[in-house]
Protein backbone atom coordinates (compact mmCIF):
# COMPACT_ATOMS: atom_id res chain seq x y z
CA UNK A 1 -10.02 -30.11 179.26
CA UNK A 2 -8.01 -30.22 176.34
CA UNK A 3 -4.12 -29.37 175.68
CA UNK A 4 -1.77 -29.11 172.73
CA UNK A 5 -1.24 -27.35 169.41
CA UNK A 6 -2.75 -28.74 165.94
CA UNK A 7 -2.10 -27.97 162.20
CA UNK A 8 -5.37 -28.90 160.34
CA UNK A 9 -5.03 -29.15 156.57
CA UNK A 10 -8.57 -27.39 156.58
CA UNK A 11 -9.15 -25.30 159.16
CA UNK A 12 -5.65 -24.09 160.28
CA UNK A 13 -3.57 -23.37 163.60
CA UNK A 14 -5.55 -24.17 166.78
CA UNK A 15 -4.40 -24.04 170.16
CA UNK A 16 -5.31 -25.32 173.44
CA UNK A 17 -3.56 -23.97 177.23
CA UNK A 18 -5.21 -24.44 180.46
CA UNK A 19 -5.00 -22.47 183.42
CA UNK A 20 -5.84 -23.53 186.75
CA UNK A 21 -5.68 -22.89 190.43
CA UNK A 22 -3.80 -25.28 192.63
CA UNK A 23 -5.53 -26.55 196.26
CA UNK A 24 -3.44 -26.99 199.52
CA UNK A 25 -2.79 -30.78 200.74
CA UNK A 26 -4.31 -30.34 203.97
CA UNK A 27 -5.35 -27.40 206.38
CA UNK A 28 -3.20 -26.34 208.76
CA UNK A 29 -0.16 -28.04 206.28
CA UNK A 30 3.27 -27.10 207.83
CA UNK A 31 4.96 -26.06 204.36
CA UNK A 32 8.84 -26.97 203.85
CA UNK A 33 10.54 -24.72 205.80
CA UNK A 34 11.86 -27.94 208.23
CA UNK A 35 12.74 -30.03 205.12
CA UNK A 36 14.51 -30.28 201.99
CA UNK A 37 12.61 -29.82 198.83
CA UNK A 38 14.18 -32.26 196.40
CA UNK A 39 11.82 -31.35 193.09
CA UNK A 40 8.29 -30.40 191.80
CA UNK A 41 6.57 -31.80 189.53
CA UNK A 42 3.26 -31.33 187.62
CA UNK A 43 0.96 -34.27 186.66
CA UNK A 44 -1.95 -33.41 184.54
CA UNK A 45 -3.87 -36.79 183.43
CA UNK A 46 -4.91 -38.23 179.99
CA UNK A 47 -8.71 -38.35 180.44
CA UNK A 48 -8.41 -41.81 178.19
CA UNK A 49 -5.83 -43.95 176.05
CA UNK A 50 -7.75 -42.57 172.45
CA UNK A 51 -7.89 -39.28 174.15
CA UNK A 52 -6.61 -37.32 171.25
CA UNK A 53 -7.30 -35.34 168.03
CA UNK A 54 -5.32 -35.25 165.73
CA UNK A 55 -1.39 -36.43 165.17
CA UNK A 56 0.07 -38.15 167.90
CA UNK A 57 3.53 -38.38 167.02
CA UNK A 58 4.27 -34.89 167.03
CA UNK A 59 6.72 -33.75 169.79
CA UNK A 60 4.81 -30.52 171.72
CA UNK A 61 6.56 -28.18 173.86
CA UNK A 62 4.48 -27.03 177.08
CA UNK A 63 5.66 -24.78 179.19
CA UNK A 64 4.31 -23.87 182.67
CA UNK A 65 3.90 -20.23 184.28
CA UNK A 66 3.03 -19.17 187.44
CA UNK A 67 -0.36 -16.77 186.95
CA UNK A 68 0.01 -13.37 187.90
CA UNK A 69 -3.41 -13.19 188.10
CA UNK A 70 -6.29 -14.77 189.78
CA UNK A 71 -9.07 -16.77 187.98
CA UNK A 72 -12.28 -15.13 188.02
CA UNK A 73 -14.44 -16.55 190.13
CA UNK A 74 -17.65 -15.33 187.87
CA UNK A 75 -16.79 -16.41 184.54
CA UNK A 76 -13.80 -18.29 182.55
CA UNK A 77 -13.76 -17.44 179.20
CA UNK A 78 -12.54 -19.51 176.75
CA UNK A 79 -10.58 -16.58 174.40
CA UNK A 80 -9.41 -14.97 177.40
CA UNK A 81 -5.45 -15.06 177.78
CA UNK A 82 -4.34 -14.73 181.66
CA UNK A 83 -1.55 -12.69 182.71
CA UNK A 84 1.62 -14.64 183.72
CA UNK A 85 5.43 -14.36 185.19
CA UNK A 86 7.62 -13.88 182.22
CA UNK A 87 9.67 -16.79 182.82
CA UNK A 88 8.17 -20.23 182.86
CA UNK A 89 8.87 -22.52 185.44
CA UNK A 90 8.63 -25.41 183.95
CA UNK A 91 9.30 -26.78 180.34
CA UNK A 92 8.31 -30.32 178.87
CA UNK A 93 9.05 -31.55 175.32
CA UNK A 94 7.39 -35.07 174.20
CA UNK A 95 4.79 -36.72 171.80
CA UNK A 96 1.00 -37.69 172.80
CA UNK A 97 1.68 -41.47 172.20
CA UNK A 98 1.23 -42.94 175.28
CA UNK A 99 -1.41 -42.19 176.40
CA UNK A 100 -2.29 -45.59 177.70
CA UNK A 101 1.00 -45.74 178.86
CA UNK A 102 1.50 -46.15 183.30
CA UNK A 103 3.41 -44.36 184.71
CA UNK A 104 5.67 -46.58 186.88
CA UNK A 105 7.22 -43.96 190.28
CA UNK A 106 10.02 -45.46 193.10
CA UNK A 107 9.50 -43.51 196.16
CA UNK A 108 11.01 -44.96 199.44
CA UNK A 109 12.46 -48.54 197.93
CA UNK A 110 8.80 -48.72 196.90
CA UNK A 111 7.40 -48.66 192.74
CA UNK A 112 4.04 -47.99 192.00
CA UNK A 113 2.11 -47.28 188.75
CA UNK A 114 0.04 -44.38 188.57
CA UNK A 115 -2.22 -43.75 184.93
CA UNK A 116 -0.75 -42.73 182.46
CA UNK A 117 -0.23 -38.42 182.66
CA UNK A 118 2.33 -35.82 181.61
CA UNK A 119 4.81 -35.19 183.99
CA UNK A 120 6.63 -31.85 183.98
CA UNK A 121 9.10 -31.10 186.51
CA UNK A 122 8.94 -27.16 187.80
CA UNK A 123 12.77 -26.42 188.20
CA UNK A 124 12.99 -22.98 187.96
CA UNK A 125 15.56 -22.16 190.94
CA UNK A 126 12.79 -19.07 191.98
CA UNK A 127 9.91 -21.07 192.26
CA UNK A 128 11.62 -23.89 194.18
CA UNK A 129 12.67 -21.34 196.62
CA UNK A 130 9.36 -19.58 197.07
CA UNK A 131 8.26 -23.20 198.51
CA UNK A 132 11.34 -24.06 200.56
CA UNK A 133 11.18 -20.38 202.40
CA UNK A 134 7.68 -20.01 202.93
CA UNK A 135 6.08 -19.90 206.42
CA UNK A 136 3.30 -22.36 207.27
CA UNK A 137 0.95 -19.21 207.51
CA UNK A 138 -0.07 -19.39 203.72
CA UNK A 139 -1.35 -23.21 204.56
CA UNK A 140 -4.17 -21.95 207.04
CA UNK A 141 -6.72 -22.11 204.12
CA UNK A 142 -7.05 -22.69 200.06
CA UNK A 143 -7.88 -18.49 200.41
CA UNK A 144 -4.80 -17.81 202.10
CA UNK A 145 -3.10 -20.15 199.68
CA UNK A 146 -3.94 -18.50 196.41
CA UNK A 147 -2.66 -15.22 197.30
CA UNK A 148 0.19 -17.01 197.96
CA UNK A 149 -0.11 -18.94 194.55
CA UNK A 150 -2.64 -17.73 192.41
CA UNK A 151 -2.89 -20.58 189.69
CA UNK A 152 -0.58 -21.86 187.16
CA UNK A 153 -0.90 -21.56 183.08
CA UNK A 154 0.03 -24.59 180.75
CA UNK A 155 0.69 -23.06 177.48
CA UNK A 156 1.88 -25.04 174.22
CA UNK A 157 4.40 -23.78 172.64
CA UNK A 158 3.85 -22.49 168.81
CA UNK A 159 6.20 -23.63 166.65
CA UNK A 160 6.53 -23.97 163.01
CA UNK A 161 4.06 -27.04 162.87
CA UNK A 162 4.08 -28.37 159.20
CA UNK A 163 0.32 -29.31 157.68
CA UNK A 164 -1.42 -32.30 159.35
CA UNK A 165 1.31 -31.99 162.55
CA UNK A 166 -0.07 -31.60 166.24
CA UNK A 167 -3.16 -32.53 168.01
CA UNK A 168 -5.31 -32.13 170.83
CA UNK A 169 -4.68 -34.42 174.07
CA UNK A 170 -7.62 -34.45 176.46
CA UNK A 171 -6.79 -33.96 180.10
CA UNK A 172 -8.72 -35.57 183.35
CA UNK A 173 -8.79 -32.88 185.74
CA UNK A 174 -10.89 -34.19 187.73
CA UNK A 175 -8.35 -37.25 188.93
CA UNK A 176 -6.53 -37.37 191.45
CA UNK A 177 -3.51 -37.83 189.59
CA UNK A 178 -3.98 -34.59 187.94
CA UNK A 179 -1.74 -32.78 191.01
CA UNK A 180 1.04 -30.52 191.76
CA UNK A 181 3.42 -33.09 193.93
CA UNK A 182 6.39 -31.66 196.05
CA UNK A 183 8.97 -34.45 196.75
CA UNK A 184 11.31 -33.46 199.72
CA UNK A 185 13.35 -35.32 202.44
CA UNK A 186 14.60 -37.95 200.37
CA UNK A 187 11.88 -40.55 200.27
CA UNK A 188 8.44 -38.21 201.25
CA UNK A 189 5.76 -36.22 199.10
CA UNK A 190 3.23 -33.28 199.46
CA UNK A 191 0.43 -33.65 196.87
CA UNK A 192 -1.26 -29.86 196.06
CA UNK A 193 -4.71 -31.01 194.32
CA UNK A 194 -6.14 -29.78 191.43
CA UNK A 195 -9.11 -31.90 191.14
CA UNK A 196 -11.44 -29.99 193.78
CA UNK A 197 -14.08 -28.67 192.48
CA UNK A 198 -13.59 -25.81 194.16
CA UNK A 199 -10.32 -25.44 192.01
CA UNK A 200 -10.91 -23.10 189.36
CA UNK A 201 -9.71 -23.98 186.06
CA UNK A 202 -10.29 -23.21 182.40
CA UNK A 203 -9.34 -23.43 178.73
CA UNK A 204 -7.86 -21.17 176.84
CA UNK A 205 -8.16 -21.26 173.00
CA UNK A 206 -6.64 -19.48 170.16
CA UNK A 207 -6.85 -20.03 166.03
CA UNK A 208 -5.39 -18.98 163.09
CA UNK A 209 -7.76 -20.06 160.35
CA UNK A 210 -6.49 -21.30 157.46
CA UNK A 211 -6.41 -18.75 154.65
CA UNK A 212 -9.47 -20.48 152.24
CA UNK A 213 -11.51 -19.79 155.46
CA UNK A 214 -13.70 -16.38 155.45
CA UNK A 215 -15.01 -15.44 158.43
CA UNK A 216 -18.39 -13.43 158.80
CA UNK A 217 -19.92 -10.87 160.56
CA UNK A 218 -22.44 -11.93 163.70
CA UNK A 219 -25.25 -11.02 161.74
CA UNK A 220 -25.83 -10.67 158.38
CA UNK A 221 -23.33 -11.95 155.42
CA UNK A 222 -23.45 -13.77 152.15
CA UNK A 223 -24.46 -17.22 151.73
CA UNK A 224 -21.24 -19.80 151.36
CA UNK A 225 -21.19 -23.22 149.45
CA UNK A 226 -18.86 -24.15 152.13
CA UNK A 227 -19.41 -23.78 155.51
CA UNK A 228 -17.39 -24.70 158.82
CA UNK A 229 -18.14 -25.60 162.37
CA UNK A 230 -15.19 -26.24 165.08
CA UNK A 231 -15.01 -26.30 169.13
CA UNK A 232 -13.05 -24.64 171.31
CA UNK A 233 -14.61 -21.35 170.38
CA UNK A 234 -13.40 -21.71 166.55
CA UNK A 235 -16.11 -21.76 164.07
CA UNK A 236 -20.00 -21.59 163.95
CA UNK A 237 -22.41 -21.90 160.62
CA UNK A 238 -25.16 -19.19 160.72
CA UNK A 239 -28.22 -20.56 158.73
CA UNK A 240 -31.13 -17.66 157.98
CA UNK A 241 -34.63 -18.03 157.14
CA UNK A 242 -35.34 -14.87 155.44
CA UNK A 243 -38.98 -15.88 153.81
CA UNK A 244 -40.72 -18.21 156.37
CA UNK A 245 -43.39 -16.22 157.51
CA UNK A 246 -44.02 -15.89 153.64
CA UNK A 247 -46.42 -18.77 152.91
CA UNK A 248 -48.33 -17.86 156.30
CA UNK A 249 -49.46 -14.28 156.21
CA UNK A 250 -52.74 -14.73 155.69
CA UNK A 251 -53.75 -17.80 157.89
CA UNK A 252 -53.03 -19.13 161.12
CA UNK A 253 -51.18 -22.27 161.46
CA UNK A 254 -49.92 -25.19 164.26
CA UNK A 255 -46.34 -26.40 163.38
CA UNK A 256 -46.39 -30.53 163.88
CA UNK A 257 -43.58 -30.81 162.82
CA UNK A 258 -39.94 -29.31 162.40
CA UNK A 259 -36.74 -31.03 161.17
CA UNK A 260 -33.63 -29.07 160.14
CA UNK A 261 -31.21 -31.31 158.11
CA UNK A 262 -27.48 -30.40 157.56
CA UNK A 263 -24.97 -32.33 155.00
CA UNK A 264 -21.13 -32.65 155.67
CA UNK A 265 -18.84 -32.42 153.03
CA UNK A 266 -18.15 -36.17 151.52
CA UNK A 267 -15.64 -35.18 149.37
CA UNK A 268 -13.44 -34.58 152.51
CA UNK A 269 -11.88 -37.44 154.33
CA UNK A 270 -12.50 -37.92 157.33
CA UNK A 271 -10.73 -40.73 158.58
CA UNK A 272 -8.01 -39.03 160.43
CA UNK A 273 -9.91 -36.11 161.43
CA UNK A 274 -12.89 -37.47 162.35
CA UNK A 275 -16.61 -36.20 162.40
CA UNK A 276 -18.11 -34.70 165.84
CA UNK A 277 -20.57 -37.39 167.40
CA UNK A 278 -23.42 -34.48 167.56
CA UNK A 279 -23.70 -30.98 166.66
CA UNK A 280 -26.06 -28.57 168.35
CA UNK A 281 -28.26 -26.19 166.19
CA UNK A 282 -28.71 -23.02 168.93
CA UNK A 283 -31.11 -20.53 168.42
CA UNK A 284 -30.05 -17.13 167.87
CA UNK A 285 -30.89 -13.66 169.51
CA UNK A 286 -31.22 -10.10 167.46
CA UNK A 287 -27.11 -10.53 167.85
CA UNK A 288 -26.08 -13.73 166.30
CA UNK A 289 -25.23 -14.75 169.66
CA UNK A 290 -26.58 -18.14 171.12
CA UNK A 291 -29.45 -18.96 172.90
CA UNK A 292 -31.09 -22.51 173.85
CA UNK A 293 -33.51 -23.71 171.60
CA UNK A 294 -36.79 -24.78 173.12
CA UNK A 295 -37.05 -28.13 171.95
CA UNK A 296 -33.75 -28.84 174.13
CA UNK A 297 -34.79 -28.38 177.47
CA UNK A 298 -38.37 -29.61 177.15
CA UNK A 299 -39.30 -33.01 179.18
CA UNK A 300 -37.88 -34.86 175.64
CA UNK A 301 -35.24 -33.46 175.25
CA UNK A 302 -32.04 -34.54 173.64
CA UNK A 303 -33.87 -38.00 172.52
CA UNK A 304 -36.67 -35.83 170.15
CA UNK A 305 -34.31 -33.02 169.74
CA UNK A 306 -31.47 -34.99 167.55
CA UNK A 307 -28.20 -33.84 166.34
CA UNK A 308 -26.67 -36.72 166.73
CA UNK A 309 -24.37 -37.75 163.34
CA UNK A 310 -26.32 -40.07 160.75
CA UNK A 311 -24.52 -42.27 158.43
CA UNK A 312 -25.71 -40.71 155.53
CA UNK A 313 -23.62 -38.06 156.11
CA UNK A 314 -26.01 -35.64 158.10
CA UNK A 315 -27.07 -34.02 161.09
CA UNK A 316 -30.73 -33.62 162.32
CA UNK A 317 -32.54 -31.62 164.17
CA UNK A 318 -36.41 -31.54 165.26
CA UNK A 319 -37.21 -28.03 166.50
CA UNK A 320 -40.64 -27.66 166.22
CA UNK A 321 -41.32 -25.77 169.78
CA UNK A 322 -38.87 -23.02 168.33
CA UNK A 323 -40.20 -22.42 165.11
CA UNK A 324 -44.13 -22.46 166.58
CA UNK A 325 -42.55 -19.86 168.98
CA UNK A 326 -41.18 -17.89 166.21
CA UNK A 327 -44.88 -17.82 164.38
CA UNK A 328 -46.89 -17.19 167.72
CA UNK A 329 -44.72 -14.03 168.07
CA UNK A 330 -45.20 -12.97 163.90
CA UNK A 331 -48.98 -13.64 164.52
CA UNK A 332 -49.74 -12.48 167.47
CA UNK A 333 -47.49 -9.41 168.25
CA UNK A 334 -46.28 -8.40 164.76
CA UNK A 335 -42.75 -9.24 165.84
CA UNK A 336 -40.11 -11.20 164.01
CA UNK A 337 -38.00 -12.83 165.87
CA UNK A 338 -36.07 -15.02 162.79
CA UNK A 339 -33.44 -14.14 163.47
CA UNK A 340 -31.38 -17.42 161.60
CA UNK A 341 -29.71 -20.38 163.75
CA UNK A 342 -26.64 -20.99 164.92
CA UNK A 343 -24.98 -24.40 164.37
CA UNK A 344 -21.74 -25.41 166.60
CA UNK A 345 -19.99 -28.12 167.77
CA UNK A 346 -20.78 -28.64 171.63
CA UNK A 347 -18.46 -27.78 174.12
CA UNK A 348 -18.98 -31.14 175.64
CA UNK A 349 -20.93 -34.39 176.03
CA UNK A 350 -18.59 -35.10 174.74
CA UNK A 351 -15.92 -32.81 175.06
CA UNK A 352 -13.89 -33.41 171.67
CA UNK A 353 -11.35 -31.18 169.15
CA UNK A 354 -13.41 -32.72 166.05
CA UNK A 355 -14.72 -29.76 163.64
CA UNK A 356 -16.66 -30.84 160.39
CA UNK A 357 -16.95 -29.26 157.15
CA UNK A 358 -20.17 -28.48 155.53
CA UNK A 359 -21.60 -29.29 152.23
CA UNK A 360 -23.96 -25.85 152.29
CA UNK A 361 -25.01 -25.52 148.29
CA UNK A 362 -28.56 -24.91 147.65
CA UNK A 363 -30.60 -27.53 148.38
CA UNK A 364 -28.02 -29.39 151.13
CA UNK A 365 -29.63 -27.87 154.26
CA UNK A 366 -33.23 -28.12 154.39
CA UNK A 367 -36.42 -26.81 156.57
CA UNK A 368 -38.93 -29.87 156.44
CA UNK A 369 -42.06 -27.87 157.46
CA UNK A 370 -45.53 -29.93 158.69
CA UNK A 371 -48.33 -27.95 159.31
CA UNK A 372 -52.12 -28.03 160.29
CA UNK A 373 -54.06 -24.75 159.14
């Protein structure tokens, strides 16, 4: 999952807040009620020490809210914003350069070192209190629980970041580091999970484009010497076909071969921003929106399907399945279904923050075509 707020020089203001539902330490858990609560904190793990995108010496703000709002269990969008308490609970300022830093934590006379995570102590009086005064009743299940406490939201604070200021941390929720811990009693702790995977949880992106960036409409448009692809639901490249059934009206044909070829931008450096490892060129429906391409869940897969980053300074992509499919339908049923590509940066495998920028003149993405009439 990723976390934090980024200035881009190219593509602009992009931000990052995860929301997520928080799991009880054990059934039947007696709650605080007996005890003292001494403090809460919030540990959310780095998923690596390189786990970042971007500038790492930037202080972020995050601030944490309780949700006032359950997740959805049938969907969690990614440009969805989830209603919250007004008043955050919890508020941590520090960089993203340690993040293969331990952690080093005396509880009881005794220090141990836990990896390296964000720690950010919930100390709103309110919340603290909800805790202490609770009865063990909202224990008897994670149900119970989460009408109790329906999630919490980690949102990064946007300030005035200067150009080429922020980045993008990438957080392990899946450790079990990654927990809510209640310390109470002096020297004893109550760890809330958030690592189940049964514990709902989800990004939540927003971006503010920089202003040499035009956006398009779904379908149609005019072609763009520039084009831009970015995760986190920022950017996709459309690329049409208008004439291929051209060459074919008048014969029937077997596609042998397919290959769509893509050029970055190599006037653009890309040593601090780096390059995605793969990009993913979708098919399209009569929408713009995506669909799997054949070629990608065939017995080959990935390994004939490409997309992986070449050092030339391309992408490629072998989707011959799709465009037979797309002639079948022209010569059989009189139906065009061309309607274009999309190309995006994949949500994950791996999950990343790196966008690209594409060199799209004429000529710099190409159709190689083979053919057997």
């Amino acid at each position: 999952y990723m976390l934090g707020t980024m200035n881009d020089p190219n593509f602009g203001t992009s931000t990052a807040a995860i929301a997520t539902q928080i799991g009880i330490p054990s059934i039947g858990f007696e709650g605080f009620k007996k005890f003292t609560i001494d403090s809460i904190v919030l540990q959310l793990k780095y998923a690596g020490s390189s786990s970042l995108y971007g500038n790492s010496s930037t202080t972020q703000i995050f601030k944490v809210y309780e949700l006032s709002e359950g997740l959805p269990e049938t969907g969690l969008y990614s440009n969805k914003s989830y209603q919250k308490n007004s008043v955050a609970i919890g508020t941590c300022y520090t960089n993203l350069t340690h993040l293969g830093d331990s952690v080093p934590l005396t509880l009881n006379g005794q220090t141990v070192n836990l990896a390296p995570h964000i720690r950010i102590k919930l100390d709103d009086a309110g919340f603290v209190s909800k805790f202490q005064n609770t009865d063990s009743s909202v224990y008897i299940d994670n149900k119970v629980f989460l009408s109790f406490l329906k999630g919490l939201y980690i949102v990064p604070e946007i300030g005035p970041l200067s150009v080429g200021q922020g980045g993008i941390a990438y957080m392990n929720l899946a450790s079990a580091t990654t927990s809510m811990v209640v310390y109470y009693n002096g020297s004893f702790k109550a760890e809330f999970p958030i690592s189940s995977i049964n514990t709902l949880k989800g990004n939540t992106f927003s971006h503010s484009f920089s202003s040499n960036i035009v956006t398009q409409p779904a379908m149609g448009g005019t072609h763009k010497n520039t084009c831009y692809v970015q995760p986190g639901g920022g950017l996709k490249t459309r690329i049409l076909f208008p004439h291929l059934f051209d060459f074919a009206k008048n014969k029937n044909i077997a596609i042998t071969g397919a290959e769509v070829t893509v050029n970055i931008d190599q006037t653009v450096d890309t040593s601090v921003y780096k390059l995605p490892v793969r990009l993913l060129l979708n098919s399209s429906n009569s929408f713009g929106a995506l669909e799997q391409p054949i070629d990608l869940v065939t017995v080959d897969g990935i390994a004939y399907y490409g997309g992986y980053y070449n050092s030339n300074g391309t992408y490629s992509f072998n989707i011959q399945r799709e465009i037979q499919y797309w002639f079948n339908q022209y010569k059989n049923k009189n139906t065009s279904i061309n309607y274009g590509l999309n190309l995006i940066v994949p949500s994950d495998n791996p999950l990343g923050a790196n966008r690209a920028i594409l060199d799209t003149r004429p000529g710099k993405i190409k159709l190689k075509l083979s053919y057997t009439v």
